[in-house]
Protein backbone atom coordinates (compact mmCIF):
# COMPACT_ATOMS: atom_id res chain seq x y z
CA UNK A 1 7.24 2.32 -58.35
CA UNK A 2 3.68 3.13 -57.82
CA UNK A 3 2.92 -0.22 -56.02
CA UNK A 4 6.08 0.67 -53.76
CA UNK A 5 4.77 4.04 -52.71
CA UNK A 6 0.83 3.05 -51.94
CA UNK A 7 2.51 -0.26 -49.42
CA UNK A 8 5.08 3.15 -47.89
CA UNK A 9 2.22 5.09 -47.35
CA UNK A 10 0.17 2.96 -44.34
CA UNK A 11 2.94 1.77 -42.93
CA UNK A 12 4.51 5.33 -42.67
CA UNK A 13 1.13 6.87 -41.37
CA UNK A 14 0.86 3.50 -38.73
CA UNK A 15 4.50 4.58 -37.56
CA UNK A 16 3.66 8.45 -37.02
CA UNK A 17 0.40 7.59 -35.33
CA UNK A 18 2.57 5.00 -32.88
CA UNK A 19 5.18 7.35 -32.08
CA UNK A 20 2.63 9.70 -31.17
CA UNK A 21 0.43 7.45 -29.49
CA UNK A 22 4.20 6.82 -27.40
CA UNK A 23 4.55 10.13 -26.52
CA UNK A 24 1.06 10.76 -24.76
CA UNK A 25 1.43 7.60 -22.67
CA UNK A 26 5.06 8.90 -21.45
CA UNK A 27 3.85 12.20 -20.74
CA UNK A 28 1.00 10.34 -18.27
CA UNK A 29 -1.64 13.12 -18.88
CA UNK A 30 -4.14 10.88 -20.20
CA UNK A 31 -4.46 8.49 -17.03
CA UNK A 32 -7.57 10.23 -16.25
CA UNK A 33 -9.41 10.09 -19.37
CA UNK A 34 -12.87 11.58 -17.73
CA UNK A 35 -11.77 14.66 -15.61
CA UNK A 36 -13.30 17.92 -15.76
CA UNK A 37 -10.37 19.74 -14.36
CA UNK A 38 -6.82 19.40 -14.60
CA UNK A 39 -4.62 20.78 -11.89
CA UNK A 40 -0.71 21.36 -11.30
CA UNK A 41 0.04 22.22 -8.23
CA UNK A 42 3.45 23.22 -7.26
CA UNK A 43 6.04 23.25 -4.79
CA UNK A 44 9.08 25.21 -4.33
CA UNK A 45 9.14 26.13 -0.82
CA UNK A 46 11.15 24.38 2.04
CA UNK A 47 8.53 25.00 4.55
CA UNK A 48 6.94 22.13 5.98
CA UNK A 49 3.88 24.32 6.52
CA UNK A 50 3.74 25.01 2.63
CA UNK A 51 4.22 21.19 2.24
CA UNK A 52 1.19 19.94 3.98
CA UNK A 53 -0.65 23.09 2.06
CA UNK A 54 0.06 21.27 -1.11
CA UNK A 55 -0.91 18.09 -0.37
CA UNK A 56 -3.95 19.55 2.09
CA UNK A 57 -4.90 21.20 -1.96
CA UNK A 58 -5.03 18.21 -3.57
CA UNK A 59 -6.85 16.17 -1.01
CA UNK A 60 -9.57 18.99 -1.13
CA UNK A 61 -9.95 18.81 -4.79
CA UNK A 62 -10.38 15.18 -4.70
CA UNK A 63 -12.48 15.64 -2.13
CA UNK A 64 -14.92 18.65 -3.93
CA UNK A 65 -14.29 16.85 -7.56
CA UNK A 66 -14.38 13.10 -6.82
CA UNK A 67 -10.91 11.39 -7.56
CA UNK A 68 -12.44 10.58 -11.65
CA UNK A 69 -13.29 14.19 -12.23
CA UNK A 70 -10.05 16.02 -11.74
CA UNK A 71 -6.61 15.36 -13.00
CA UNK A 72 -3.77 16.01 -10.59
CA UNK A 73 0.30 16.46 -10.55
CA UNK A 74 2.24 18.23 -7.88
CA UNK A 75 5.30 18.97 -9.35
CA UNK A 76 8.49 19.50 -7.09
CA UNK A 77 11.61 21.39 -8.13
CA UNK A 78 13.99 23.52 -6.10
CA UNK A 79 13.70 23.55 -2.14
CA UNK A 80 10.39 21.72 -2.31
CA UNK A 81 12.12 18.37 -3.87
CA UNK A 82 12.06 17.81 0.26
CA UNK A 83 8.55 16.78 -0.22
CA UNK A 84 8.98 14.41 -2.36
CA UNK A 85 12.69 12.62 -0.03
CA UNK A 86 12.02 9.22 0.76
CA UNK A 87 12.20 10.37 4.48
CA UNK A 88 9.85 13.11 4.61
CA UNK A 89 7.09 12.99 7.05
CA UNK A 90 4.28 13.09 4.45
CA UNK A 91 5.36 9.79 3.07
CA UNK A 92 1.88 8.16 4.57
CA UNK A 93 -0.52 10.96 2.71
CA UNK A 94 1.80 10.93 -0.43
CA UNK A 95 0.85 7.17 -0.48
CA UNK A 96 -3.00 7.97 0.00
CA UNK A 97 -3.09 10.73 -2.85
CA UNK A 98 -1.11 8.96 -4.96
CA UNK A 99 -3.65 6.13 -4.72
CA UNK A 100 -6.06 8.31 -5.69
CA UNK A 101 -4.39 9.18 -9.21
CA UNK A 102 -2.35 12.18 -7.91
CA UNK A 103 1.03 12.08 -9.57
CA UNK A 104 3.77 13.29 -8.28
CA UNK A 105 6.58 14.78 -10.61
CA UNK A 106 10.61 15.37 -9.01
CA UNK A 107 12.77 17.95 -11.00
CA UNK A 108 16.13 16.11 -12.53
CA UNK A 109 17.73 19.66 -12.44
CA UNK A 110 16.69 19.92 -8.64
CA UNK A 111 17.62 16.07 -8.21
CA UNK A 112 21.50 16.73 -9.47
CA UNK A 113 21.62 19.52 -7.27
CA UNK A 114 21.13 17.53 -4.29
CA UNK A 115 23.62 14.94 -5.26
CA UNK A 116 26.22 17.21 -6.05
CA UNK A 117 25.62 19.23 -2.79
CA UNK A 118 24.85 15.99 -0.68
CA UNK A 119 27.70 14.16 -2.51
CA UNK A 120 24.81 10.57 -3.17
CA UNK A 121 21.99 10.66 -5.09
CA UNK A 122 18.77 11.99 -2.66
CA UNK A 123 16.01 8.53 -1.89
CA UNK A 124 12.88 10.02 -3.54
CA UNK A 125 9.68 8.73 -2.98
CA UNK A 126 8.57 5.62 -4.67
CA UNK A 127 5.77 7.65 -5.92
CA UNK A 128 7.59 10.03 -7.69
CA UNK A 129 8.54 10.38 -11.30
CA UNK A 130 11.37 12.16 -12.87
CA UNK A 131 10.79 15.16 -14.98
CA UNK A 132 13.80 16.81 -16.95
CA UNK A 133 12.84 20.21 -15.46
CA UNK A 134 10.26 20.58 -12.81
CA UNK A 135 9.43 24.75 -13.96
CA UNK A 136 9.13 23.08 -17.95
CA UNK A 137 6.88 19.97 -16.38
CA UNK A 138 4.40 22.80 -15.41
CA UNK A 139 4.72 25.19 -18.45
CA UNK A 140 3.96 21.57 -20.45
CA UNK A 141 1.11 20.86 -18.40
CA UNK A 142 -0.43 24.76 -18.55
CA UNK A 143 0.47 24.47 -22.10
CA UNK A 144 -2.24 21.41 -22.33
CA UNK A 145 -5.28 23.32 -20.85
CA UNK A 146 -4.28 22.17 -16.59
CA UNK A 147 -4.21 25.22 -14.04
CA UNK A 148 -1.45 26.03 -12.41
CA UNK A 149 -2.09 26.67 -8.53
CA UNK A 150 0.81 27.79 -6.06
CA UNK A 151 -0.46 26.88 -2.36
């Protein structure tokens, strides 16, 4: 019985430390392993202004940081899923930050929304990752140390 427990015990403490391990990768906070600062930056708004003010953010962070140094997500839920359409007119610096280790996170609840109201599923950006909730994506993300800046 003994024997049984002590070969339990590793491999149940190898399993926990896996499933963690799982759940950090998924939640793709740890891609920048050396930043200083960790930024969400989010976007609600419909306005195309308020659009290129989030993306004109980020690049100006990279730019004052350096793209190792600082950790960043723009997260996108309600009116400001736009941003992240397949069709929007950004598409070109989306594809530049984004190569620079900004990710880019699209609200499911927002997503459903548009299908329902569009009657198809919205084309997102191929740069874009699905979050169950875009307002609980940031609370996560504040919740892990990152500030939360509203352009």
């Amino acid at each position: 019985m003994k024997t049984r427990i002590s070969i339990l015990r590793p491999l149940i403490l190898l399993s926990l430390l896996l499933f963690s391990l799982g759940a950090v990768a998924e939640e793709g906070t740890d891609d920048k392993p050396f930043a200083e600062k960790h930024v969400v930056l989010q976007i609600s708004d419909p306005n195309p202004f308020k659009q290129t003010l989030v993306l004109n953010v980020a690049n100006n962070l990279i730019k004052h940081y350096g793209q190792d140094k600082i950790d960043i997500e723009i997260v996108a839920f309600g009116p400001g899923l736009r941003l992240l359409l397949a069709d929007n007119s950004n598409l070109s610096r989306i594809d530049g930050l984004s190569s620079q280790g900004v990710r880019f996170a699209a609200c499911s609840n927002t997503i459903k929304a548009f299908t329902k109201k569009l009657g198809k599923e919205p084309a997102l950006n191929p740069h874009s990752t699905r979050v169950s909730a875009g307002v609980v994506r940031i609370m996560d993300l504040v919740d892990k140390g990152y500030t939360l800046v509203k352009p």
